[in-house]
Structure formats: C-alpha cells, structure tokens
Protein backbone atom coordinates (compact mmCIF):
# COMPACT_ATOMS: atom_id res chain seq x y z
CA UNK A 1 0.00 0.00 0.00
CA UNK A 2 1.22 3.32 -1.11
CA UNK A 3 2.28 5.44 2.01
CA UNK A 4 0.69 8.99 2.42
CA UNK A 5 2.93 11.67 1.46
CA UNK A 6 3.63 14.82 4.45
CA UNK A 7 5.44 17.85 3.45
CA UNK A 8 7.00 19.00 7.17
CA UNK A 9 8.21 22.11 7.75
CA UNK A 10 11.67 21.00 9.29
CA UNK A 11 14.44 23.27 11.43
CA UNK A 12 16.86 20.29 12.07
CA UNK A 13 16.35 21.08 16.00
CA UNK A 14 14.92 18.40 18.52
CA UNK A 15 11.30 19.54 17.97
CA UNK A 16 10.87 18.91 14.19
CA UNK A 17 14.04 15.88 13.88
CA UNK A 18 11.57 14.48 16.77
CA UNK A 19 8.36 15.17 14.75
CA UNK A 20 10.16 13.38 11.87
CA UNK A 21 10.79 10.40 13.23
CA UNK A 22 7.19 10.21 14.38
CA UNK A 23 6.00 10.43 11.51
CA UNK A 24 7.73 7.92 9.77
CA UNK A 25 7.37 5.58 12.64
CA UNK A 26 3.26 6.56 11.95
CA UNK A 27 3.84 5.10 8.42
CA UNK A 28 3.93 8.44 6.60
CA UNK A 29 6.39 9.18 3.60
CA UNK A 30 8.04 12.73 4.73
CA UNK A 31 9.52 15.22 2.93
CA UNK A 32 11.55 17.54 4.88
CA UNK A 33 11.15 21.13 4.10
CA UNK A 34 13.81 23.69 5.29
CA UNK A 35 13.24 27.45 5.00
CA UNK A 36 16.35 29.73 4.55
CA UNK A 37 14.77 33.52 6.10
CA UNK A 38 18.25 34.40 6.71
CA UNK A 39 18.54 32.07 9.74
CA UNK A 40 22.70 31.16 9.99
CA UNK A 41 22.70 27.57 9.07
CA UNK A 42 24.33 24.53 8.37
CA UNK A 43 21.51 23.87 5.85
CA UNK A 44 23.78 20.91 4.06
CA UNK A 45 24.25 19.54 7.54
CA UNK A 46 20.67 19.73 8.22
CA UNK A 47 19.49 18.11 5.19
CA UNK A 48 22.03 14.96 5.91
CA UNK A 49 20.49 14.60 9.08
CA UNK A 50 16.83 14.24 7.91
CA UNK A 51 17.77 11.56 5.50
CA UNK A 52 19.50 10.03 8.05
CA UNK A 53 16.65 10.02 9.91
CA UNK A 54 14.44 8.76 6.93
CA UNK A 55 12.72 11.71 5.30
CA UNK A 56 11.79 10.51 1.76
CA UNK A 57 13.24 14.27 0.17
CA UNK A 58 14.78 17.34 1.76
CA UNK A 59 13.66 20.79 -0.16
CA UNK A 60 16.12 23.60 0.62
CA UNK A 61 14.80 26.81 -0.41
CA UNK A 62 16.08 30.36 -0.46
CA UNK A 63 13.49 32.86 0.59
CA UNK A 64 15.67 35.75 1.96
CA UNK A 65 14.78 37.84 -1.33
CA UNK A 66 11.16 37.26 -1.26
CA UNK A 67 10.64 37.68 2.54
CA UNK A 68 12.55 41.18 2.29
CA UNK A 69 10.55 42.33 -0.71
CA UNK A 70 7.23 41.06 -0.08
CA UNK A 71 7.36 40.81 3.57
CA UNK A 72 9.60 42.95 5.52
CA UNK A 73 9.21 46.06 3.17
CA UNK A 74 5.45 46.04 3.06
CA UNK A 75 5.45 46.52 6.97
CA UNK A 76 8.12 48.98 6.57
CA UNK A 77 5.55 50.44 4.16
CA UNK A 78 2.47 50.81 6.67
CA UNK A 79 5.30 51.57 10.09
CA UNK A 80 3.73 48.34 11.07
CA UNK A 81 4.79 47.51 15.18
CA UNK A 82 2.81 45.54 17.48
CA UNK A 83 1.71 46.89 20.34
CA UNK A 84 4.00 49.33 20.24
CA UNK A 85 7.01 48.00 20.12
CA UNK A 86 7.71 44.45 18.55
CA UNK A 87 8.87 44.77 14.59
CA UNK A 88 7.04 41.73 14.39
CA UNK A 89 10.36 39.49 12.79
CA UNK A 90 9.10 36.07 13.38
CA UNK A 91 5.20 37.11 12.61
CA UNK A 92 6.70 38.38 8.80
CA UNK A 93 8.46 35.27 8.34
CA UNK A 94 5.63 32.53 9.14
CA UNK A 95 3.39 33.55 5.96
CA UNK A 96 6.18 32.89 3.64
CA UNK A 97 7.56 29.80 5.34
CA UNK A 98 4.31 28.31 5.60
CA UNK A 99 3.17 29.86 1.74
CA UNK A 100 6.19 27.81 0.06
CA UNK A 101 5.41 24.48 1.81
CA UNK A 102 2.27 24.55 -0.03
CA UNK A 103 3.61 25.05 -2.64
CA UNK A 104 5.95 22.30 -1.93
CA UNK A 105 2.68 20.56 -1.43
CA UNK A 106 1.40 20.89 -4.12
CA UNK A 107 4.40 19.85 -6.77
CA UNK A 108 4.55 16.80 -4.68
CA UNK A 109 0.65 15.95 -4.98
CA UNK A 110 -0.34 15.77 -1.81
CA UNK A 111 -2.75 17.90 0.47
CA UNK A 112 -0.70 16.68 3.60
CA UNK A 113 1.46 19.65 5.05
CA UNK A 114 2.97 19.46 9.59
CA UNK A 115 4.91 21.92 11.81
CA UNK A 116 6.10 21.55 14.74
CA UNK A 117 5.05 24.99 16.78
CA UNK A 118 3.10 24.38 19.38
CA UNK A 119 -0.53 24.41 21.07
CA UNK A 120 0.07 27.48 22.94
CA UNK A 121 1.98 30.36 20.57
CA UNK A 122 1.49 32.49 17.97
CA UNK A 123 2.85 30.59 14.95
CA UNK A 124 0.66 27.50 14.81
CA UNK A 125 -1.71 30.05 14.06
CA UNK A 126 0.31 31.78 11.44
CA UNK A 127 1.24 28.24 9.57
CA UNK A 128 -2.48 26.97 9.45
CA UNK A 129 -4.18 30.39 8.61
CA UNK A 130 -1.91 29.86 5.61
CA UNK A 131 -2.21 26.21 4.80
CA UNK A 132 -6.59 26.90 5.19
CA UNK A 133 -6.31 29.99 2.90
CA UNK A 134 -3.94 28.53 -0.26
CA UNK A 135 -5.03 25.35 0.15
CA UNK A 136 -8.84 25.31 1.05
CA UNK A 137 -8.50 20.91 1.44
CA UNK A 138 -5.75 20.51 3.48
CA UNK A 139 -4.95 18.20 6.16
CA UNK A 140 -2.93 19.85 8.57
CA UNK A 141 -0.84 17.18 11.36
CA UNK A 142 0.21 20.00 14.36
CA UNK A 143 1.94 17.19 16.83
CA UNK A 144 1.75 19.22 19.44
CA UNK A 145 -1.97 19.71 19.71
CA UNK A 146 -2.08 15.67 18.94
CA UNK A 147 -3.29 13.86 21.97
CA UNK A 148 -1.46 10.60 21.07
CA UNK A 149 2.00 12.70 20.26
CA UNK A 150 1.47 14.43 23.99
CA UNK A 151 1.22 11.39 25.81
CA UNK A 152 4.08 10.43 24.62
CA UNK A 153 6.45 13.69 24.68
CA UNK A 154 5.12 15.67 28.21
CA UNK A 155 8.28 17.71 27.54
CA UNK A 156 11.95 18.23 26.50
CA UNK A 157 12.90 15.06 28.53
CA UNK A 158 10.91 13.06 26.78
CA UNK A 159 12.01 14.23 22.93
CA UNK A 160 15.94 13.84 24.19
CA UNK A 161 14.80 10.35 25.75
CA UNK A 162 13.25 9.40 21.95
CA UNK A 163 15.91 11.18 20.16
CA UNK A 164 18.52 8.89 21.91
CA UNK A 165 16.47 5.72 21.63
CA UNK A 166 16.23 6.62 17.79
CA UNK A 167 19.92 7.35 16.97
CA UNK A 168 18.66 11.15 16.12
CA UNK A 169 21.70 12.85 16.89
CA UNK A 170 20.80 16.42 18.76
CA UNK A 171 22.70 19.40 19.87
CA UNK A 172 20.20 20.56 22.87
CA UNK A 173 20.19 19.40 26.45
CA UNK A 174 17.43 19.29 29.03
CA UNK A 175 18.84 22.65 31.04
CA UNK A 176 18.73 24.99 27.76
CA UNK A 177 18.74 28.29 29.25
CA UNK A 178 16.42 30.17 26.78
CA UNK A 179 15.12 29.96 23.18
CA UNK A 180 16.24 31.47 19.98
CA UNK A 181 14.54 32.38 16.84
CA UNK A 182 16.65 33.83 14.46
CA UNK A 183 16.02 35.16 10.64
CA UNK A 184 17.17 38.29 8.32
CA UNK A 185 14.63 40.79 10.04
CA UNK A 186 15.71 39.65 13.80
CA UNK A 187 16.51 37.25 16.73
CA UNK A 188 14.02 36.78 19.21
CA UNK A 189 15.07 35.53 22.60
CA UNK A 190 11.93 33.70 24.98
CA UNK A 191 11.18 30.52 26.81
CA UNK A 192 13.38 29.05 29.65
CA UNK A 193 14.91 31.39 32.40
CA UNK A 194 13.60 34.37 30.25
CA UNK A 195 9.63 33.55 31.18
CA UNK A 196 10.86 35.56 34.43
CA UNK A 197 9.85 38.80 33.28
CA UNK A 198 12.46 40.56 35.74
CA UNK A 199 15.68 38.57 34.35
CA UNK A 200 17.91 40.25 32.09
CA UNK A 201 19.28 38.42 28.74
CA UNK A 202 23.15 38.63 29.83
CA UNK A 203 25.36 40.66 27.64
CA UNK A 204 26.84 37.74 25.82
CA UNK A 205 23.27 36.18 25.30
CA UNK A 206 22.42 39.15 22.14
CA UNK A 207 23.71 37.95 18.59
CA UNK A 208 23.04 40.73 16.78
CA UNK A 209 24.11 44.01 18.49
CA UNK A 210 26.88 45.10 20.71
CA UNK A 211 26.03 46.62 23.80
CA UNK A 212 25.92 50.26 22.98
CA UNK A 213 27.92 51.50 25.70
CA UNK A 214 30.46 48.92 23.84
CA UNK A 215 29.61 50.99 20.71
CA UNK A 216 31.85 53.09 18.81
CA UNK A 217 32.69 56.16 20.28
CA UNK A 218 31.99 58.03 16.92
CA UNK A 219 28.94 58.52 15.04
CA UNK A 220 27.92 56.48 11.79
CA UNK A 221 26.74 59.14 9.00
CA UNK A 222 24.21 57.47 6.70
CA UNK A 223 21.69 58.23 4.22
CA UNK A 224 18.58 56.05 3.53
CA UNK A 225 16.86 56.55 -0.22
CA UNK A 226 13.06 55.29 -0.59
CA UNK A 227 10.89 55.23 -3.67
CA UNK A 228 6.45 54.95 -2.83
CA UNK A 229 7.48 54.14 0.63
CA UNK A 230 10.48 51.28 -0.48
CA UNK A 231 14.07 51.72 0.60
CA UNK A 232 16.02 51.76 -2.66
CA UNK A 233 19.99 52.87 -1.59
CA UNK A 234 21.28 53.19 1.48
CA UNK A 235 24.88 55.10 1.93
CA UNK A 236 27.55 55.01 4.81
CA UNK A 237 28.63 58.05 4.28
CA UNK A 238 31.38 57.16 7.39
CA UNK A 239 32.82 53.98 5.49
CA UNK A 240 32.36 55.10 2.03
CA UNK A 241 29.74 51.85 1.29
CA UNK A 242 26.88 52.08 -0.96
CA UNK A 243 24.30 49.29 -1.36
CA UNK A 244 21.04 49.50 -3.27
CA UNK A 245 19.69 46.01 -4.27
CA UNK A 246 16.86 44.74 -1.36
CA UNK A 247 19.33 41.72 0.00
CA UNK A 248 22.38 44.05 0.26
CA UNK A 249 20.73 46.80 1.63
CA UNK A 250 19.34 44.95 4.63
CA UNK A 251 22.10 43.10 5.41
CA UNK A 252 24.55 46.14 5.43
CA UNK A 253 21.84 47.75 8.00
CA UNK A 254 21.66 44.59 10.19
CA UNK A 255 25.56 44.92 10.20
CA UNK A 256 25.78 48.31 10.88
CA UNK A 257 22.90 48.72 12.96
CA UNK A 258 24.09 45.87 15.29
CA UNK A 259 27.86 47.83 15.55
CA UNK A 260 25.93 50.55 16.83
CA UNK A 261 23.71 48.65 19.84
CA UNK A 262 21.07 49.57 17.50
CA UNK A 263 17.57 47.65 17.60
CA UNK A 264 17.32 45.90 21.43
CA UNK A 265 13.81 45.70 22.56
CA UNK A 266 13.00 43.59 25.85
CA UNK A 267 8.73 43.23 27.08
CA UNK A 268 5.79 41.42 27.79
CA UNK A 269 3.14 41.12 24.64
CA UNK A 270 -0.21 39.68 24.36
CA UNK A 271 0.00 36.62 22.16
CA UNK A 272 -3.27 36.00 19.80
CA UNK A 273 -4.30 32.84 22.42
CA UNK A 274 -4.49 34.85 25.11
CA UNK A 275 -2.08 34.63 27.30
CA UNK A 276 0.70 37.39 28.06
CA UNK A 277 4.26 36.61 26.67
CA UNK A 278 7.79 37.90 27.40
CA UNK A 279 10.16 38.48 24.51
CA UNK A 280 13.12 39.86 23.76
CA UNK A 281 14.46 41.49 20.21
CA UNK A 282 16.98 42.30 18.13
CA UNK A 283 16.05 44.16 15.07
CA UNK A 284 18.89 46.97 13.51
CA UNK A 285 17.74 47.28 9.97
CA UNK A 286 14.12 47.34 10.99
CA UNK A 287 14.76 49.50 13.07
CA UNK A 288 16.83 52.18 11.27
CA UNK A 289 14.52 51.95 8.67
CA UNK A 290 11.14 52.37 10.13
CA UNK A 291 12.66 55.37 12.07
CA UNK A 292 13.87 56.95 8.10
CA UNK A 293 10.62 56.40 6.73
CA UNK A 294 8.36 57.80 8.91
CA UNK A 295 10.87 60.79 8.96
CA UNK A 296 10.69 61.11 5.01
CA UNK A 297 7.21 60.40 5.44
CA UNK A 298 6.74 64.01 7.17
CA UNK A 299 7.40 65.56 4.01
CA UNK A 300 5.51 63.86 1.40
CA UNK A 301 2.50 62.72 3.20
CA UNK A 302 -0.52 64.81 2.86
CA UNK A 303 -1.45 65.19 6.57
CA UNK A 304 -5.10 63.76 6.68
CA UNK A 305 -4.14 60.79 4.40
CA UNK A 306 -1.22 59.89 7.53
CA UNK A 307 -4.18 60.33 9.89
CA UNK A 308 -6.14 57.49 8.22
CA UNK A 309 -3.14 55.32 7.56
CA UNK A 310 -2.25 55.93 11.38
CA UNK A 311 -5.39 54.92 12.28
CA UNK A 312 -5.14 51.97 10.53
CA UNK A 313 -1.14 51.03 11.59
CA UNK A 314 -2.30 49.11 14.90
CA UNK A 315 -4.92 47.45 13.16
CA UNK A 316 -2.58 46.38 10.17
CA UNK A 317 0.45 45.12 12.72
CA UNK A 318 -2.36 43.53 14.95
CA UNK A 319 -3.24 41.11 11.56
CA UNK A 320 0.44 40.40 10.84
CA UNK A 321 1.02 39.39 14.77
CA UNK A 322 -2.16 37.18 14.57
CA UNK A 323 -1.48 35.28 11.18
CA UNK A 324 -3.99 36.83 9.11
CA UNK A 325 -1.28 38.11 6.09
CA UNK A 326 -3.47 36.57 3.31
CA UNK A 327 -6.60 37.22 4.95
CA UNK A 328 -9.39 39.39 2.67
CA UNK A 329 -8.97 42.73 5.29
CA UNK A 330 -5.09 42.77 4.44
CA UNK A 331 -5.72 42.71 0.73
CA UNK A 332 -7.69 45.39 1.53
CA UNK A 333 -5.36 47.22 4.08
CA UNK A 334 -2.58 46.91 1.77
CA UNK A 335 -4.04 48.75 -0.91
CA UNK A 336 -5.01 51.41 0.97
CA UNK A 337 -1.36 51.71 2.30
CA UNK A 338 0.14 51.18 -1.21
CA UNK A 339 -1.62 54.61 -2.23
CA UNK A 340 -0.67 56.59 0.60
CA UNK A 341 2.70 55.69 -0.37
CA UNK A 342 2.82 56.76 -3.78
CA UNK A 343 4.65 59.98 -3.46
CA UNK A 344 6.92 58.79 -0.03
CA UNK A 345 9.78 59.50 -2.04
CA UNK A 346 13.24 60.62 -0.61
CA UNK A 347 16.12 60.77 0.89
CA UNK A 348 16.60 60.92 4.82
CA UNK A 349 20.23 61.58 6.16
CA UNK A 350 20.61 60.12 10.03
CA UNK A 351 23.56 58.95 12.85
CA UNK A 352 23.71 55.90 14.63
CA UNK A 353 25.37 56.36 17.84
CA UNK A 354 25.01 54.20 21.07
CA UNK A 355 21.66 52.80 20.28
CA UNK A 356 20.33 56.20 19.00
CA UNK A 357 19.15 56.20 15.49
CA UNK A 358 19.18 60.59 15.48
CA UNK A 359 17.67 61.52 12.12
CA UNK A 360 19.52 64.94 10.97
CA UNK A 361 17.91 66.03 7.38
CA UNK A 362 16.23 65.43 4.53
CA UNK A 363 15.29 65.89 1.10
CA UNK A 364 12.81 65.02 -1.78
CA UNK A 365 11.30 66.20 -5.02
CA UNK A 366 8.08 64.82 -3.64
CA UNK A 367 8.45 67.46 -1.02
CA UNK A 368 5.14 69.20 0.52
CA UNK A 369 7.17 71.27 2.40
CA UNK A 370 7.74 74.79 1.45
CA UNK A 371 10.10 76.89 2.84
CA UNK A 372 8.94 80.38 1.97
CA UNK A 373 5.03 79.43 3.11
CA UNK A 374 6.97 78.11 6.41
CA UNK A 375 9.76 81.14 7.01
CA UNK A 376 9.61 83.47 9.56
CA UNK A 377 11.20 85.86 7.59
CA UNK A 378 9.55 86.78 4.58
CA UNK A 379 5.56 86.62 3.61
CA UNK A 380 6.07 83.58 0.95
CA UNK A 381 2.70 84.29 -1.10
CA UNK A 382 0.79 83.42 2.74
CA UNK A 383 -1.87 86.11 4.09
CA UNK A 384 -1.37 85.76 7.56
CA UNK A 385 -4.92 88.01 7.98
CA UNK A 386 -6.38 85.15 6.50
CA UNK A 387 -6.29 83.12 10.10
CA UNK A 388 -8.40 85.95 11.54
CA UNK A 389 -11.41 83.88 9.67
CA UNK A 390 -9.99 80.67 10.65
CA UNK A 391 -9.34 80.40 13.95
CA UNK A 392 -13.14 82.26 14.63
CA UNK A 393 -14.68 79.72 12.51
CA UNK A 394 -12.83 77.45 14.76
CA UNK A 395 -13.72 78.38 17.66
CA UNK A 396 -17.67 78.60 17.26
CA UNK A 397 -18.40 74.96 18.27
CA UNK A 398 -16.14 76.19 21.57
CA UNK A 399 -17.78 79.07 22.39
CA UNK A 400 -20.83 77.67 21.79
CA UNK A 401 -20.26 75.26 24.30
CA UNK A 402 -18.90 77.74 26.66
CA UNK A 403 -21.81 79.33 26.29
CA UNK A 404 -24.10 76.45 27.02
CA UNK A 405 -21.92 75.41 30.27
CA UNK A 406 -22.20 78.24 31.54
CA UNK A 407 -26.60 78.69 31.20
CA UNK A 408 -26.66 75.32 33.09
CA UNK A 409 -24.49 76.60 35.77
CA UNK A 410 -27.06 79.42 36.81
C-alpha cells in the first residue's frame, strides 16, 4: 500500500528531527522542508540529518529575497509595530515559510502539510491560517496539539529520551537556558529562564548588536533613499559603502545597525491565544529603517491621508502578529497603504550612535514642504490676515459650548 505523502516544515532542531521520526514511525512518507529567512545555518548539515533520519526528500529553499521584498518592506511600508514595540520578525516570516510548503505541497501531490510549533503560541496560528487559505482541502498534522504525540512527549525530557532511543543525533540538552529564533529581520530571545519577566538576557546572550555602551565612540553618517514608501539605496557616508539592491541593503543595515547597539527591545506582549508573553528582540535594519521612513514620510505625506493610515497602523500590525497576512482585510489594508505611499519618495540623512538612530535632514522632489510658506522671515505668497477667519470659525463649536456650560451653571 502506497504510504501517504507529508510535506513538514523541518528546522533540524529536537522539535521537528523528533516530529520526523514520528512520523515515519506513523507510516507516513516525509519530505523535509527547510526554509532559509536568513537564519545562519548549516543547511547541508541539516538536510544529511533528515535523510539520516528517513525523510523521503529534503527541499532547501532560499526565501531571503522574497521575505525582504514582499514581507519585511510592506510593513516597513504601513510603520507596522505591534503593540507598540515588537517589529514583528518572526510574525513576517511565518506567511512565507508556511506559503512555500504549499507550494511544496502541491508539486509533490499531496494535500498533507505538519509543523512543529506548538498548542500554545502564535505561529501554529500563522502556519495553518496559511495552509486553510492557499489550500482550502488541506490536512494539517500540528503534533503538538495531537493527543497521542502528547502522551508520549510531556516535555523536552521526553524528545531527548526518543531522540537517543532513535539514533537522532541532537545538539540541545534538558537545562537549555532560553530559546532562539533567528532570521534576516531579527533574533528573538523567549522561553526558559527568560519567562521571568524581571531577568535580564546577559550581555553575551544578544547575537546581533553590541552593547551600545560597547559601541563606537563616533557617530555612523548614513543616508537612507526610498521610492512609494520602499528603501532603494542606502549610503555610509562614514565607510564610504553604498548598497542598493533589497538583499544588500538589509544586510549592510543589520551589520551596521548591530555595531551601533542599534535595535534591542525587551517586554511582555499579548500573544493572539491569550495569554501574556515575554520576549526579547533584536532588530537593527528594521529598526533604522522604520525610524527613516516615517521621517521622510513628514514631508511627502498629505497630513489627513497619515491620519487614516495611522489609524489603521495598529490594526494592520495587529493582523500580521495574529497570522492573518493573506486574509481578505489585508488585501484590503494593503491597498489602501500602497496609495498613501505613492509619493513617499526621498532621501533621509541620520547617525547611529550608542543605540540612537538621530535623524539629521532630509530631502525630496516629492516634497510638501515649502520653505517660503513656512519662514519666519519673509511673507512667501501666505496672508497671515487670513487666520483671523480661521481660527473664529474654529472656535464657534467652543464658544458655543462655553456658552451652554455656563446657562446650566445658573
């Protein structure tokens, strides 16, 4: 009998080399599916190890490209942070991820797609949101939210206890301080000690930025170029670099960025199933970015058309965080943000220093800005007699309820 065919979304870590073996010993046929969102990698090494393990196929596939283009700059697009303060790394990723194993899916003929995230986090959400949207028939195997699977693993013990019975060979041990997830937009740092929302990550514990008081003591001059609301150059005017193709550009920023301490965010979010959540985050590029486009944004944005794509920013990182990126209100959301971006054209000259991203000029032909309406100095074609009209006009709903206040008082 011809064995059903899986398509698992595979790390090469104890979880999914666990989840592997399972399923083979289940009687599936598994092809291993690894994801390359800029995560550093052994990815030959990982491969070897699933067929050593028995997966039927490994894919390897290169998304870095697609996940800055289509991903990473549309949030850049719409300032997109969640709840204030999470650039939302790992939420960008898990669309993509999850949008190629169906694909994967579907070139190997089968509607049979598994992850390994687990019953009580974000991203088993953001996997099978995808899987149910580009693949209306699919049958979705989530191990961890399998009651056979938990009876067997009750924790980390347990998967080490298989792996060794198994021959899976495994880097972790039972005492791992902390968990990592790492791709091109960020590392996040949760889990473990770090669920104590009062310890600190130690120094050596960050990847991808220096402290900043271990920073240089001199600032790094650079200027960041967008086109509609993209980043199309960026220069280091300190070091003499230019890069201008997506890839390039965010990698130089990441580098950069993390020489400067720039990007380190540490707090407690609300994850979509309820509960709170502590995280930790290292994000440079994302971070010197978002800060240069809403900057250049400030000259080229009409000013009610920022109000309504303010409005909608929460709203728009909120769907990202939950899982919703192919969802009908992002289509929708996304067009609306595409417009307001049509003229966020520019250049935006800023310093890194310490941690500080200080922006320090710009310039654009898109520019709404203009200095002789603005100056001080000289009348620049403006009637200043004219705000005689406007500010009484203004005021009439005020005084009118001044007025009213003040008959009820008597």
């Amino acid at each position: 009998m011809k064995k059903e065919k899986v398509i698992l979304a595979y790390s090469g870590g104890l979880d999914t080399s666990t989840i592997l073996k399972w399923l083979i010993d289940k009687g599936y046929d598994v092809v291993a599916y690894i994801a390359d969102v800029g995560q550093p990698e052994d990815f030959d090494a990982a491969k070897e190890k699933a067929l050593k393990i028995g997966a039927s196929k490994v894919y390897i596939e290169d998304l870095k490209k697609e996940f800055i283009t289509d991903f990473i700059f549309p949030a850049i697009k719409s300032n997109a942070i969640y709840e204030g303060k999470y650039l939302l790394g790992t939420s960008l990723a898990r669309p993509i991820i999850a949008k190629r194993q169906i694909e994967i899916a579907k070139k190997e003929g089968t509607k049979i797609v598994a992850h390994g995230a687990t019953g009580k986090g974000n991203d088993q959400v953001r996997f099978e949101m995808t899987y149910y949207t580009l693949m209306p028939d699919v049958k979705i195997i989530s191990p961890w939210k399998n009651r056979e699977f938990l009876a067997q693993f009750k924790g980390r013990d347990d998967l080490l206890k298989y792996a060794e019975e198994k021959g899976i060979p495994v880097k972790q041990t039972s005492k791992a301080p902390y968990s990592t997830d790492e791709n091109i937009m960020h590392i996040s740092y949760e889990a473990g000690i770090l669920e104590d929302p009062k310890y600190s990550l130690p120094e050596e514990g960050y990847l991808m930025t220096v402290s900043p008081k271990e920073a240089p003591d001199k600032e790094t001059e650079l200027m960041v170029e967008f086109k509609d609301g993209i980043p199309v150059k960026v220069e280091d005017k300190t070091n003499n670099i230019i890069k201008k193709k997506p890839l390039e550009l965010f990698k130089y920023l990441n580098k950069i960025g993390g020489e400067n301490g720039i990007g380190r965010d540490d707090l407690v979010e609300n994850r979509f199933v309820g509960m709170k959540s502590r995280g930790i985050y290292e994000t440079p590029a994302g971070t010197i970015l978002r800060k240069a486009h809403k900057d250049i944004e400030g000259m080229t944005m009409d000013r009610e058309v920022m109000l309504i794509r303010d409005s909608l920013t929460p709203r728009f990182s909120q769907i990202i965080y939950f899982g919703f990126w192919y969802a009908p209100e992002m289509e929708l959301m996304m067009t609306m943000i595409d417009k307001s971006q049509e003229n966020v054209t520019g250049k935006v000259y800023l310093k890194l220093y310490k941690g500080n991203v200080m922006i320090v000029g710009r310039e654009s032909d898109c520019s709404l800005y203009d200095d002789k309406i603005a100056s001080m100095h000289e009348l620049g074609g403006y009637d200043q007699t004219d705000a005689i009209g406007f500010i009484r006009l203004s005021a009439l709903r005020m005084q009118a309820n001044a007025k009213r206040n003040k008959l009820l008082k008597q």
